[in-house]
N, C-alpha and C. Protein backbone atom coordinates (compact mmCIF):
# COMPACT_ATOMS: atom_id res chain seq x y z
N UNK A 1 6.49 0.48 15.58
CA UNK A 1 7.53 0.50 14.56
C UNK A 1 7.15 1.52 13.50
N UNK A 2 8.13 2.11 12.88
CA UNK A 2 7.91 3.31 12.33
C UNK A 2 8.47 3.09 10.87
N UNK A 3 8.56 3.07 9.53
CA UNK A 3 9.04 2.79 8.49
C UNK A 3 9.04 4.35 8.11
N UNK A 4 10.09 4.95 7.35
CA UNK A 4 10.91 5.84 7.14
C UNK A 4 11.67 5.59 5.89
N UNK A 5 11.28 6.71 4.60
CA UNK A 5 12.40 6.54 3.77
C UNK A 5 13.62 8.17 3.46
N UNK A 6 13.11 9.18 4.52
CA UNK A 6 13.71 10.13 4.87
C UNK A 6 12.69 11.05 4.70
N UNK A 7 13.62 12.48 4.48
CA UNK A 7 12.21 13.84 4.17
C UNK A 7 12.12 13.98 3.17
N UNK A 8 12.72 13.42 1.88
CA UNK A 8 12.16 13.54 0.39
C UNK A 8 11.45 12.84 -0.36
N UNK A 9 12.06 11.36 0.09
CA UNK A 9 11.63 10.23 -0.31
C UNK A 9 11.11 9.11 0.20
N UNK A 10 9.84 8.36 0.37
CA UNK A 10 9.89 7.18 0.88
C UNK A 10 10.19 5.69 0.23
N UNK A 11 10.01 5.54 -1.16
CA UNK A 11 10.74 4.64 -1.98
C UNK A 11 9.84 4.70 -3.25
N UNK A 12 10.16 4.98 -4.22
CA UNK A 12 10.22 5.35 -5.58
C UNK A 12 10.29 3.59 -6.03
N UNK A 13 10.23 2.89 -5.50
CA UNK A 13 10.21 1.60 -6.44
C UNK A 13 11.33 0.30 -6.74
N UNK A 14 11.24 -0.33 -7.98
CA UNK A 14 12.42 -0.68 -8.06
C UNK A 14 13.14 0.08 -9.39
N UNK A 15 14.21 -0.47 -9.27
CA UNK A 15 15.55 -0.20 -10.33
C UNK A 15 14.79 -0.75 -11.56
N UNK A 16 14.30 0.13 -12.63
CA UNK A 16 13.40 -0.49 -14.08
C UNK A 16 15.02 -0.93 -15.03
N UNK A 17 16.29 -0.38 -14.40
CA UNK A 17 17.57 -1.14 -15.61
C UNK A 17 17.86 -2.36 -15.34
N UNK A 18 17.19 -2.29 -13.98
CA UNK A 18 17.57 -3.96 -13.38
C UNK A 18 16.38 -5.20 -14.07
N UNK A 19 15.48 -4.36 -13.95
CA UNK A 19 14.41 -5.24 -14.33
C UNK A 19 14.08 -5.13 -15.58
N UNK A 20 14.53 -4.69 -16.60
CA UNK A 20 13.83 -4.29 -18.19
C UNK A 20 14.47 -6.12 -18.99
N UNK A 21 15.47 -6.20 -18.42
CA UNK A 21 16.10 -7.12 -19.41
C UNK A 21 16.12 -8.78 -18.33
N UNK A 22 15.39 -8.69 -17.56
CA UNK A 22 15.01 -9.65 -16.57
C UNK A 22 14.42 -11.16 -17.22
N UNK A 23 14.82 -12.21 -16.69
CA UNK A 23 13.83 -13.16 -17.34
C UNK A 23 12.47 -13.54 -16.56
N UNK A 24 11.87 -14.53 -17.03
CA UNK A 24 11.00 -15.02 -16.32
C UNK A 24 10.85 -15.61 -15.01
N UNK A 25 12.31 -17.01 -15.54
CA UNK A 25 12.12 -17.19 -14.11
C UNK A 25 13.19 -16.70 -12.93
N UNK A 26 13.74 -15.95 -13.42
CA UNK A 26 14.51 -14.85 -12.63
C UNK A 26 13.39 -13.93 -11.72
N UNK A 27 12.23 -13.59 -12.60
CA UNK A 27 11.57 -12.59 -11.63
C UNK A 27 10.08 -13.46 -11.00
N UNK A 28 10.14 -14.73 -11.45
CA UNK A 28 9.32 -15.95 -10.93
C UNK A 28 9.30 -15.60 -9.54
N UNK A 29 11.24 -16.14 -9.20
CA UNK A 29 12.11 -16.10 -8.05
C UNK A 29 12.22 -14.68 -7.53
N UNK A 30 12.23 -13.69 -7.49
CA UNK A 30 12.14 -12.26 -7.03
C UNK A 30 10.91 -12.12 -6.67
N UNK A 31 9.64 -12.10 -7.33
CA UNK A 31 8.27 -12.21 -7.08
C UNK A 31 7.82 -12.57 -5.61
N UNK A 32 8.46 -13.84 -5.77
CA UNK A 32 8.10 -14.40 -4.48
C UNK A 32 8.77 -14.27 -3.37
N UNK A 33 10.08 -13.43 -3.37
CA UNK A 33 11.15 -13.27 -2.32
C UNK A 33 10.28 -12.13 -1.78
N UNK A 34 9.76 -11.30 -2.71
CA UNK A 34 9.09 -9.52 -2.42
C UNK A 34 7.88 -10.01 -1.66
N UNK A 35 7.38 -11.01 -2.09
CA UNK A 35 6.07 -10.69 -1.13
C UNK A 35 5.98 -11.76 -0.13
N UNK A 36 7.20 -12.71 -0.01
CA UNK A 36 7.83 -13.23 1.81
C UNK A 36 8.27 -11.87 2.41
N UNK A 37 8.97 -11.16 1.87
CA UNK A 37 8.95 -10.09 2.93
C UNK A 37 8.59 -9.15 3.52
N UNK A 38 7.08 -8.41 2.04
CA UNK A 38 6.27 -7.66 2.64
C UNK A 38 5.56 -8.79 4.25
N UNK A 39 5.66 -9.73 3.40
CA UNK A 39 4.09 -10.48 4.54
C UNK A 39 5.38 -10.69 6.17
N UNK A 40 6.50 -10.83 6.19
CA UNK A 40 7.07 -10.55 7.23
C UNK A 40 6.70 -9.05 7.71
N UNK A 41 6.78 -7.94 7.18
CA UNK A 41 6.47 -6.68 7.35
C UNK A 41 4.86 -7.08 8.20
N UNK A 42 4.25 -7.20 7.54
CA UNK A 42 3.20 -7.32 7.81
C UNK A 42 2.60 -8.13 8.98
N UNK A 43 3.18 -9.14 9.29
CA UNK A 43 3.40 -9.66 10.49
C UNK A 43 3.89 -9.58 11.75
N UNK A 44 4.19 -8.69 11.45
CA UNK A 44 5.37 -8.20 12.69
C UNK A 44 4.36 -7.83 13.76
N UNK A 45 4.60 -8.63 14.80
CA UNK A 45 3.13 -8.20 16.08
C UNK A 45 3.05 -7.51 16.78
N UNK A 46 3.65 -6.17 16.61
CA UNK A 46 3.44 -4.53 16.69
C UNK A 46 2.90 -3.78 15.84
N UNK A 47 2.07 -2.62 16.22
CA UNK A 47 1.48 -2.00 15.47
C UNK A 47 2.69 -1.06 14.48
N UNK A 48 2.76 -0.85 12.96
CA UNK A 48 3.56 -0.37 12.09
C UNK A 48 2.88 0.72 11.83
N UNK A 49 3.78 2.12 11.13
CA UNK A 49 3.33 2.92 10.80
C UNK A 49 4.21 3.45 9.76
N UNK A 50 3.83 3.65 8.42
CA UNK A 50 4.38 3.62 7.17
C UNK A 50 4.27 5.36 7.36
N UNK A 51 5.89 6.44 7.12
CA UNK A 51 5.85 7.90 7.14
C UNK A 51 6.05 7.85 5.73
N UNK A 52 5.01 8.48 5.04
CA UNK A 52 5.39 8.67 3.64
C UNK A 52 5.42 10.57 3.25
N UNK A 53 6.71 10.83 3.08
CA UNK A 53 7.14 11.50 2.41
C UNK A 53 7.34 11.53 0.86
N UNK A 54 7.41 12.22 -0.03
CA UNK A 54 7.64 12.41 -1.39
C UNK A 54 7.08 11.50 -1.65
N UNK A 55 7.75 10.69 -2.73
CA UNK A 55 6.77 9.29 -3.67
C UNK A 55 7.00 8.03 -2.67
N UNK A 56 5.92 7.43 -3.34
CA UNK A 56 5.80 6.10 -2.49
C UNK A 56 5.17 5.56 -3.50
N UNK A 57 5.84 4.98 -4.98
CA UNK A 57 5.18 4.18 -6.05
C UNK A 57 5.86 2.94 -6.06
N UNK A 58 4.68 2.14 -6.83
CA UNK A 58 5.51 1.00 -7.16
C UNK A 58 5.64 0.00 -5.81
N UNK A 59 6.62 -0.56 -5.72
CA UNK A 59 7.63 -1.16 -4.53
C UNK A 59 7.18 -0.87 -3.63
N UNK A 60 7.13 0.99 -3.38
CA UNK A 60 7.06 1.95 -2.40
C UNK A 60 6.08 1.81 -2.04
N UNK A 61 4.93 1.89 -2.31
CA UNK A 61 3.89 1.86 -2.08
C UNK A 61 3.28 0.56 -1.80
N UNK A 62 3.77 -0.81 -2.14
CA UNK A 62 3.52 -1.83 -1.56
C UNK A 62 3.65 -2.19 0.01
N UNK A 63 5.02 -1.38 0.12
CA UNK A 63 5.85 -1.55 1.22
C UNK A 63 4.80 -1.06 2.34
N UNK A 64 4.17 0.52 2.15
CA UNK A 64 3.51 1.23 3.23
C UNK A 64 2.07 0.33 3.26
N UNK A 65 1.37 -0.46 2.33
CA UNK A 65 0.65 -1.20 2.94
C UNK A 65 0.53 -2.36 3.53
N UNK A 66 1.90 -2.66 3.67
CA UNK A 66 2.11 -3.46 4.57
C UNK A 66 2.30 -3.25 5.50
N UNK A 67 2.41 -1.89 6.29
CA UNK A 67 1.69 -1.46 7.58
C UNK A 67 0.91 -1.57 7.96
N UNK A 68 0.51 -0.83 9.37
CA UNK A 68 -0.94 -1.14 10.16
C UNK A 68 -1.63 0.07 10.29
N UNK A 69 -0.66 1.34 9.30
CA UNK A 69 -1.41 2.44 9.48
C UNK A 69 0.02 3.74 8.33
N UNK A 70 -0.81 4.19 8.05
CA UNK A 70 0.25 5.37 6.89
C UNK A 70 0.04 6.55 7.11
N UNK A 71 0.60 7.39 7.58
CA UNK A 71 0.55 9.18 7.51
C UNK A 71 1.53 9.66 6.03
N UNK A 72 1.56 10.49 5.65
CA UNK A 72 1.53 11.24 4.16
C UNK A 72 1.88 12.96 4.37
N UNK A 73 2.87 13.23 3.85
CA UNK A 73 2.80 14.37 3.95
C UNK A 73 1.75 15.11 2.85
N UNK A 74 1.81 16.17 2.81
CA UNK A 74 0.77 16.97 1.99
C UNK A 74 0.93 16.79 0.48
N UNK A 75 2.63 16.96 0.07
CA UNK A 75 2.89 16.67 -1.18
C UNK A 75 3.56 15.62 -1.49
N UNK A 76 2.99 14.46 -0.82
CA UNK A 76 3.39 13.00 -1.17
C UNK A 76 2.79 12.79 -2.22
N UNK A 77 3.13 11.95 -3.04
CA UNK A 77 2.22 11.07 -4.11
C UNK A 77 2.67 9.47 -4.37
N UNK A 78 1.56 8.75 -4.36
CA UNK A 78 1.19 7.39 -3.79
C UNK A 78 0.87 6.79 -5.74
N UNK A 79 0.93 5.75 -5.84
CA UNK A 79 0.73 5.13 -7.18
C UNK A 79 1.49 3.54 -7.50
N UNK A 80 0.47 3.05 -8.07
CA UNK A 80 1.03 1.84 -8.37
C UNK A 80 1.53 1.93 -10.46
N UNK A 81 2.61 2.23 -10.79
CA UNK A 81 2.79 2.85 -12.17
C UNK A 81 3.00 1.32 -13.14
N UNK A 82 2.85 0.53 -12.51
CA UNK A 82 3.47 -0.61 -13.29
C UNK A 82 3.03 -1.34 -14.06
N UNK A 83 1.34 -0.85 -14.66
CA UNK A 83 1.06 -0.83 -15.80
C UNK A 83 1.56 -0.34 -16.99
N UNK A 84 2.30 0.90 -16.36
CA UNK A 84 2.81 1.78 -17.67
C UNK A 84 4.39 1.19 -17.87
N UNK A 85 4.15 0.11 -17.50
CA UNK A 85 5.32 -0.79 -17.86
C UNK A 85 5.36 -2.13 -18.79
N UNK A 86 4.03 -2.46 -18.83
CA UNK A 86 3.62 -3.65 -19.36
C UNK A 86 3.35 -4.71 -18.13
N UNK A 87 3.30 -4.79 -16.77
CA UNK A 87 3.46 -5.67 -16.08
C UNK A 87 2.38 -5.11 -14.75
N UNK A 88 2.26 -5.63 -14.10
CA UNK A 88 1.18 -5.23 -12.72
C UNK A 88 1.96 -5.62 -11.99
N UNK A 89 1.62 -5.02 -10.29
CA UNK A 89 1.96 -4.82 -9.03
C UNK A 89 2.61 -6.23 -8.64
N UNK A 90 4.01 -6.83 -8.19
CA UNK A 90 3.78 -8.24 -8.11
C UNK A 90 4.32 -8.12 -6.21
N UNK A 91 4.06 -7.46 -5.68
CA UNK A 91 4.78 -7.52 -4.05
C UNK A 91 3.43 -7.10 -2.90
N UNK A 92 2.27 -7.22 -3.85
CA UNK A 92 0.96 -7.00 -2.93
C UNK A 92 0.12 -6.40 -2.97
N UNK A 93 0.57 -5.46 -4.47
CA UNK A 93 -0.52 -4.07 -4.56
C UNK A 93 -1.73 -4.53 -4.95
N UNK A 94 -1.78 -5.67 -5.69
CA UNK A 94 -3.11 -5.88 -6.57
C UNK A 94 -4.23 -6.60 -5.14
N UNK A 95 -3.28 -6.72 -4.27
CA UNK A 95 -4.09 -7.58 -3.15
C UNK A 95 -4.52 -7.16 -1.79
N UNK A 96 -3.48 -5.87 -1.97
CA UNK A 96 -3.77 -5.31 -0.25
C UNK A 96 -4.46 -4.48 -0.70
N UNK A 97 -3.68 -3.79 -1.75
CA UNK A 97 -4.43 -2.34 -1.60
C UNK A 97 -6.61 -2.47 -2.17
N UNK A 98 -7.36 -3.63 -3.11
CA UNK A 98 -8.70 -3.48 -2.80
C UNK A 98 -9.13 -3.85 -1.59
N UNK A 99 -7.86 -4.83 -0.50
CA UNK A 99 -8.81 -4.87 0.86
C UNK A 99 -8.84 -3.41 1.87
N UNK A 100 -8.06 -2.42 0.91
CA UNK A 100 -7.86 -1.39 1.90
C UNK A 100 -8.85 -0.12 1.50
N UNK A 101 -8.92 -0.04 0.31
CA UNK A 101 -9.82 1.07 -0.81
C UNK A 101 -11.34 0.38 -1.51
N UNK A 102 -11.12 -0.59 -1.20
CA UNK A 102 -12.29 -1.30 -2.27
C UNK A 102 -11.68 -1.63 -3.64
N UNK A 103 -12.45 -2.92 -4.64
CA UNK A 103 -12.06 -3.63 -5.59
C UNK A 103 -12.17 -2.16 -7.15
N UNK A 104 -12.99 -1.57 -6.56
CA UNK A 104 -13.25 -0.45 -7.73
C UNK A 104 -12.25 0.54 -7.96
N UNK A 105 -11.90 0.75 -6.79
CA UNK A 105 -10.68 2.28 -6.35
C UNK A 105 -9.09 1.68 -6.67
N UNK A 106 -9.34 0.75 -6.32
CA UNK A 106 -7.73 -0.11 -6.59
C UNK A 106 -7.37 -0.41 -8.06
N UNK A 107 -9.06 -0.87 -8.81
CA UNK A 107 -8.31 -1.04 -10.08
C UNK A 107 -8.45 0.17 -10.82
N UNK A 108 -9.06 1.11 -10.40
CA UNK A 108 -8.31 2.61 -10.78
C UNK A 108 -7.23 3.25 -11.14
N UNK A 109 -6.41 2.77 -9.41
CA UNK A 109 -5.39 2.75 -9.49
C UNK A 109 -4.24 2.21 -10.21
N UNK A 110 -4.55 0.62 -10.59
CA UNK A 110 -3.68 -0.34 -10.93
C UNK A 110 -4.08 -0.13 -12.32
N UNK A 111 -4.97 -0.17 -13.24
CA UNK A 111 -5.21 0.07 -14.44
C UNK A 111 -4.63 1.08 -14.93
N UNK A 112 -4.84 2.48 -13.82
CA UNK A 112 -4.04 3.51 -14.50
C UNK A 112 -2.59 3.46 -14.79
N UNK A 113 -2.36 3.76 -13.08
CA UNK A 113 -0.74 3.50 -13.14
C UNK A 113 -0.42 5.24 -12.85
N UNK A 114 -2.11 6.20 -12.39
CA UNK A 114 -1.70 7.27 -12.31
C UNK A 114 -1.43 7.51 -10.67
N UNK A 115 -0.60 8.75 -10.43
CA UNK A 115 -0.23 8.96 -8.81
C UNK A 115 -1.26 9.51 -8.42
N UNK A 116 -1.34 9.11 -7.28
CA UNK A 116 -2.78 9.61 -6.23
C UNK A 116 -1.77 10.93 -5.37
N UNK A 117 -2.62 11.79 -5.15
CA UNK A 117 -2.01 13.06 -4.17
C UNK A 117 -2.54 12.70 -3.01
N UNK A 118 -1.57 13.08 -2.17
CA UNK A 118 -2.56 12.69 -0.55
C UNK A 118 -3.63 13.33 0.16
N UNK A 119 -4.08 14.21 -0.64
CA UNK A 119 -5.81 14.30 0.08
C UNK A 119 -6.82 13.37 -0.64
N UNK A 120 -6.38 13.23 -1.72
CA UNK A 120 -6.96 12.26 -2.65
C UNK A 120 -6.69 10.61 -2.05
N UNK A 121 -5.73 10.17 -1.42
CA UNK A 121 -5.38 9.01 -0.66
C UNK A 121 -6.10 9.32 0.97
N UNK A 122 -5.87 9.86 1.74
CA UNK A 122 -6.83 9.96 2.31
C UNK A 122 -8.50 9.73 2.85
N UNK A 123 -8.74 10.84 1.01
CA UNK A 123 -10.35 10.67 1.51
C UNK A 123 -10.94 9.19 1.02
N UNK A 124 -9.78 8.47 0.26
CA UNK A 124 -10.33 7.05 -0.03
C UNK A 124 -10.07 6.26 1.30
N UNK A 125 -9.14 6.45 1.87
CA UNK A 125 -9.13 5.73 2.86
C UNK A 125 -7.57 4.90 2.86
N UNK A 126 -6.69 5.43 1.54
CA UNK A 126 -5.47 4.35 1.13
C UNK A 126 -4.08 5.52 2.56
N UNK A 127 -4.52 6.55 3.05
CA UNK A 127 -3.74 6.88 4.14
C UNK A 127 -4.60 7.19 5.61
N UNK A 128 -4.15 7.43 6.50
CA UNK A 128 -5.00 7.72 7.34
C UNK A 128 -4.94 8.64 8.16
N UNK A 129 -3.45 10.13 7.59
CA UNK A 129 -3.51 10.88 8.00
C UNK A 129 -2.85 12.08 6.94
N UNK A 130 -2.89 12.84 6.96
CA UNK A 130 -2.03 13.64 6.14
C UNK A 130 -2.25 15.26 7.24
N UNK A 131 -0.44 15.32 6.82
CA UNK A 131 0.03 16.38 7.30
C UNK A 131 0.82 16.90 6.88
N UNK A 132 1.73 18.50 7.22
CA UNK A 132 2.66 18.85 6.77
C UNK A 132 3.85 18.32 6.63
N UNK A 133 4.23 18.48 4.96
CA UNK A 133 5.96 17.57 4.90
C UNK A 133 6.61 17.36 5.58
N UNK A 134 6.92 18.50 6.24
CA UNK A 134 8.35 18.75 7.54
C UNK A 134 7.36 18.11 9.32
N UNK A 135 6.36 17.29 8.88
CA UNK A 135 5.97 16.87 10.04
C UNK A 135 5.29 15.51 10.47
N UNK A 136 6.03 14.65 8.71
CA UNK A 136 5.28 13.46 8.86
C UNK A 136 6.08 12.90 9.97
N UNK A 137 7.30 12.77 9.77
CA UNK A 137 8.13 11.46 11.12
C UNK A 137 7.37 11.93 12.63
N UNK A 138 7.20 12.78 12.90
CA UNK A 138 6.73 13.29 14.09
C UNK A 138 5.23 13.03 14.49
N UNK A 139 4.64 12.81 13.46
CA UNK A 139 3.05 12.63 13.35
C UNK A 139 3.06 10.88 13.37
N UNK A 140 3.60 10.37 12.65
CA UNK A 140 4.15 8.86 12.89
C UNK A 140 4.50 8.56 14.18
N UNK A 141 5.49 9.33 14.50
CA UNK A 141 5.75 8.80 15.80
C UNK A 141 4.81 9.22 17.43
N UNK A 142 4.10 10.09 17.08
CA UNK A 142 2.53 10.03 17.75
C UNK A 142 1.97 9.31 17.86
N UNK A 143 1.70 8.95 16.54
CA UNK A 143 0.99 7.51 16.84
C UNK A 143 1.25 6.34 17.19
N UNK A 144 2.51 5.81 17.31
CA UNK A 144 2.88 4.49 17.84
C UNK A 144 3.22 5.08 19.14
N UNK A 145 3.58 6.02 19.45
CA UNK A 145 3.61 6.02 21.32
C UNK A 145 2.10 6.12 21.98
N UNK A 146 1.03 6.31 20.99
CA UNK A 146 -0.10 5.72 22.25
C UNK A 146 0.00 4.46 22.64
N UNK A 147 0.64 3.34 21.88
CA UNK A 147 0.58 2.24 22.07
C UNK A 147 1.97 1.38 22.11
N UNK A 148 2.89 2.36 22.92
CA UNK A 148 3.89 1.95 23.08
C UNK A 148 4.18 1.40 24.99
N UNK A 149 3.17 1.72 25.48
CA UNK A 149 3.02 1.63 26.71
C UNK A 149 2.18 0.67 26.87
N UNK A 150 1.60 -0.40 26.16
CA UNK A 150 0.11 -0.79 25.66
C UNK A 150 0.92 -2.05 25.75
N UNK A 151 -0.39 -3.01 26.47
CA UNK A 151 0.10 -4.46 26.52
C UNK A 151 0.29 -5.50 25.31
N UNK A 152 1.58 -5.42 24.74
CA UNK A 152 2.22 -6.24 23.99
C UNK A 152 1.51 -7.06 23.62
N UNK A 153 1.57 -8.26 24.23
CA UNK A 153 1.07 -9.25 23.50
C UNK A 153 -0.93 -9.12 23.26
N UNK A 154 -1.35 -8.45 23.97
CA UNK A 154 -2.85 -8.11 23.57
C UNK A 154 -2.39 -7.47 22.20
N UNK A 155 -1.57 -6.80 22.00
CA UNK A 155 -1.67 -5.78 20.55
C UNK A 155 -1.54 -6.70 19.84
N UNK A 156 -0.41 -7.63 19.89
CA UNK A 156 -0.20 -8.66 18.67
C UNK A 156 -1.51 -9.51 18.21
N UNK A 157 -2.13 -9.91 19.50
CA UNK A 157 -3.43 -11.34 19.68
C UNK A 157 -4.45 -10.05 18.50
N UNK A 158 -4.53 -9.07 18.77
CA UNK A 158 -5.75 -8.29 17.93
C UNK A 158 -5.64 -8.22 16.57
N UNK A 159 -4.22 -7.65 16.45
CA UNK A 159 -3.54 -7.20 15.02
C UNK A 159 -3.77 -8.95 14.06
N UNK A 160 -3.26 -9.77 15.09
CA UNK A 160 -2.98 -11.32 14.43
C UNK A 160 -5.01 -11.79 14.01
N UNK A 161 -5.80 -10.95 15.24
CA UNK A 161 -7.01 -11.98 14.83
C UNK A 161 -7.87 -10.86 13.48
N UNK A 162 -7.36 -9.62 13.60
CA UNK A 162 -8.03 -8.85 12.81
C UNK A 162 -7.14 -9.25 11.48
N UNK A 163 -6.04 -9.10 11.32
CA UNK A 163 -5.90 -9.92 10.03
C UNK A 163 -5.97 -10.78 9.05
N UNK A 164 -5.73 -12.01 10.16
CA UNK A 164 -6.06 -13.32 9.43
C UNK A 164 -7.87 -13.59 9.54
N UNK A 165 -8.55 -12.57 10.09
CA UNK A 165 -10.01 -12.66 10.27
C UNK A 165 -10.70 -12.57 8.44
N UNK A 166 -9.67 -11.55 8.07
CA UNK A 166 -9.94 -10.79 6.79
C UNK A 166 -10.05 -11.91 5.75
N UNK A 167 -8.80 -13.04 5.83
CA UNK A 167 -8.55 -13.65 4.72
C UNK A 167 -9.88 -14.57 4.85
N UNK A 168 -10.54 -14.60 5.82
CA UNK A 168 -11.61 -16.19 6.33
C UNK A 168 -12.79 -15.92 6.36
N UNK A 169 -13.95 -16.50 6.17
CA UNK A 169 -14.93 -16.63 6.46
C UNK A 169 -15.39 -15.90 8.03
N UNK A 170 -16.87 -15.63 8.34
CA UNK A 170 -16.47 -15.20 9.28
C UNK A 170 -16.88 -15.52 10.63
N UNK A 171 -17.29 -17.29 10.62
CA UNK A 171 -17.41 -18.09 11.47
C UNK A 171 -16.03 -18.29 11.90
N UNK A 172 -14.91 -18.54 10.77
CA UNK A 172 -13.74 -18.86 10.72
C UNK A 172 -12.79 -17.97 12.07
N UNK A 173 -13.16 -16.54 11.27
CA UNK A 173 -12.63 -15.39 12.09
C UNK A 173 -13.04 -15.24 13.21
N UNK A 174 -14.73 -15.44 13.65
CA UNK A 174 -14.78 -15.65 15.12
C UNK A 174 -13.73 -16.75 16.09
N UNK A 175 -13.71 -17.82 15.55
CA UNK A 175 -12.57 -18.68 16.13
C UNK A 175 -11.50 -18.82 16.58
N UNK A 176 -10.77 -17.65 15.41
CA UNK A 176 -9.18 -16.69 15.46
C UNK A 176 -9.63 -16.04 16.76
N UNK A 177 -10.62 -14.97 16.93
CA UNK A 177 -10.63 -13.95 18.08
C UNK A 177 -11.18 -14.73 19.10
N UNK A 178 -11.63 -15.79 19.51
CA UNK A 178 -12.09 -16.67 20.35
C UNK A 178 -10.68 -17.31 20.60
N UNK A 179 -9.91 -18.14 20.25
CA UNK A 179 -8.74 -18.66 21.31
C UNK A 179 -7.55 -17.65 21.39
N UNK A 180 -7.44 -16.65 20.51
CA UNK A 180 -6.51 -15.23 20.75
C UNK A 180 -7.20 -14.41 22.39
N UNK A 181 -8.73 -14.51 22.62
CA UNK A 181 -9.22 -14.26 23.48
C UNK A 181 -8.64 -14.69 24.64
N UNK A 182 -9.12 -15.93 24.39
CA UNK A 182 -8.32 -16.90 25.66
C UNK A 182 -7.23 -16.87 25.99
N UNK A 183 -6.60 -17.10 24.70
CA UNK A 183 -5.39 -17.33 25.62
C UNK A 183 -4.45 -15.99 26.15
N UNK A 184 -5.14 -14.81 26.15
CA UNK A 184 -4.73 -13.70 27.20
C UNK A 184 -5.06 -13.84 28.44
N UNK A 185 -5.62 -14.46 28.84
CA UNK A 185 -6.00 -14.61 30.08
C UNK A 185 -4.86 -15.51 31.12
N UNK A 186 -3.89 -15.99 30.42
CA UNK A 186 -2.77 -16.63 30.71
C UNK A 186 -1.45 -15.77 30.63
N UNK A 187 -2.03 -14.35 30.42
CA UNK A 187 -0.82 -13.60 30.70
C UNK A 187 -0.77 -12.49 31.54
N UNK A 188 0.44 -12.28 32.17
CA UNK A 188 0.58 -11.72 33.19
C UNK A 188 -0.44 -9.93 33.27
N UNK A 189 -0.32 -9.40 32.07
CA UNK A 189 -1.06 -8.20 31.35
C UNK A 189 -2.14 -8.42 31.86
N UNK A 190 -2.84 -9.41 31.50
CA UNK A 190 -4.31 -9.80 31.83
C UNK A 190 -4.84 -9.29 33.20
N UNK A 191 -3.97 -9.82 33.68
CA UNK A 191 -4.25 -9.78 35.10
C UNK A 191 -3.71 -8.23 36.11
N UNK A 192 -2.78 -7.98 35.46
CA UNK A 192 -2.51 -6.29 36.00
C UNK A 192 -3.62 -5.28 35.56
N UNK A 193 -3.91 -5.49 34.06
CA UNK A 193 -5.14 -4.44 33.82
C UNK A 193 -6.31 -4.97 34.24
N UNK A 194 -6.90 -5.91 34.66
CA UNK A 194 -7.94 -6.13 35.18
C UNK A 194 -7.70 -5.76 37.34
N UNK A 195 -6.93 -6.16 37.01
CA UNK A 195 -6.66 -5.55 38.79
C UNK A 195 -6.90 -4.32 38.99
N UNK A 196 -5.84 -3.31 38.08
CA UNK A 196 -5.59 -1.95 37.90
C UNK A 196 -7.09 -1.37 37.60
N UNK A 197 -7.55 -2.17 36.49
CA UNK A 197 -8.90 -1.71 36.57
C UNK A 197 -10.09 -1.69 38.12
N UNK A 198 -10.07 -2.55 38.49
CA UNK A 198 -10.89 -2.73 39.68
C UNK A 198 -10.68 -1.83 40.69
N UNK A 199 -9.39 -1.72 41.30
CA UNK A 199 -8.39 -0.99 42.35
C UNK A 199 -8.41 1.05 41.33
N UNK A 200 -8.12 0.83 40.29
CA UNK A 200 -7.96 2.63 39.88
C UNK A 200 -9.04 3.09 39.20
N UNK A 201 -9.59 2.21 38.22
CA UNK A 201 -10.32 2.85 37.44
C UNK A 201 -9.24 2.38 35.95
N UNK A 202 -10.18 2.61 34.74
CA UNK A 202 -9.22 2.39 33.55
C UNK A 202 -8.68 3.14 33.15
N UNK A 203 -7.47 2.63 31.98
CA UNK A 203 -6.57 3.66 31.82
C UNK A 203 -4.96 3.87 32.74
N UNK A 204 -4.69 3.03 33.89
CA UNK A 204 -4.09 3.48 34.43
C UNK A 204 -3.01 1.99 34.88
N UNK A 205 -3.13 1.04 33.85
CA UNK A 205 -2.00 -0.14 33.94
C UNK A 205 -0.99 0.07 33.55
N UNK A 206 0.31 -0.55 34.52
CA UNK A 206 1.32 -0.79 34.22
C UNK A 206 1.44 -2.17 33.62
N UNK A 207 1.78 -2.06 32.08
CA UNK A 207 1.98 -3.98 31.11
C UNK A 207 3.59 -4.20 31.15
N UNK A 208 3.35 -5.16 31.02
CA UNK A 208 5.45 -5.58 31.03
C UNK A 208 5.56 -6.54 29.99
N UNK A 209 4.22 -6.69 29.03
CA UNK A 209 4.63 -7.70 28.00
C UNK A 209 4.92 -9.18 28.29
N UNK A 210 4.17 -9.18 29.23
CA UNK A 210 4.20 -11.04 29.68
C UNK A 210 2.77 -11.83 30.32
């Protein structure tokens, strides 16, 4: 899956006329609608790939880490500004982004409220590719066709144990990748790439996602 906000823009945020005169528990209730749906984003048991073109602050930038992977064009710029609002990140930034950069680099970010350029996102580690403007959708979409041929539900069982591994301890997380383990072995995948393997050599299964 590929997230796309065109070739200029990937999302600039929210509406600040909507929100300046907002109440409390008006944005109590919004708060929590934004980050049920990043964490749907985020769940989704395909590998995601956030194309960031132009800005990606704010909102925007919540949104692409709730992918499973971000390319950047050259003159993108990335930022969480919502200090310079009086208020902090409320849709995930304060939470994804130190498991993605570290607790030091994030509150850099979030304290400032200044835009990161994408070689500067990059070499921290907050993108994981950068390329020319006119070539992020294409560089995005590279990358999800290695694993568009790729056995389904193994992608989900990994994505699902490497995630929720993060939030747990890591006896905990062995446990996640221990019955995610198992229970591939009950699917049809299992058994074609291990055949395919024996009979061709690896590399060379047909998966059907069952």
């Amino acid at each position: 899956m590929i997230i796309y906000g065109g070739e200029k823009v990937f999302a600039a945020g929210a509406d600040i006329n909507d929100m300046a005169e907002a109440s409390y528990p008006a944005m109590a209730v919004r708060a929590g609608q934004l980050q049920e749906t990043m964490g749907l984003i985020a769940g989704i048991g395909k590998p995601v790939v956030a194309a960031i073109t132009g800005y990606a602050l704010g909102g925007g930038l919540e949104l692409a880490l709730a992918a499973d992977f971000r390319v950047a064009g050259e003159g993108a710029r990335v930022g969480q500004p919502e200090i310079l609002l009086g208020v902090i990140p409320g849709a995930g930034g304060t939470q994804r982004l130190p498991r993605l950069v570290g607790p030091a680099r994030a509150k850099d970010i979030v304290f400032s409220g200044r835009m990161v350029k994408a070689a500067e996102a990059h070499a921290i580690g907050l993108v994981d590719r950068v390329v020319p403007d006119d070539s992020v959708y294409q560089a995005a979409l590279d990358m999800v066709q290695r694993y568009a041929a790729g056995p389904a539900l193994a992608l989900r069982a990994a994505k699902q144990a490497i995630d929720h591994g993060l939030d747990v301890d890591l006896a905990t997380g062995l446990e996640i990748e221990r019955v995610q383990f198992a229970a591939l072995f009950g699917t049809e995948d299992q058994r074609a790439g291990m055949r395919s393997f024996l009979d061709h050599g690896p590399g060379k299964a047909t998966f059907t996602g069952r």
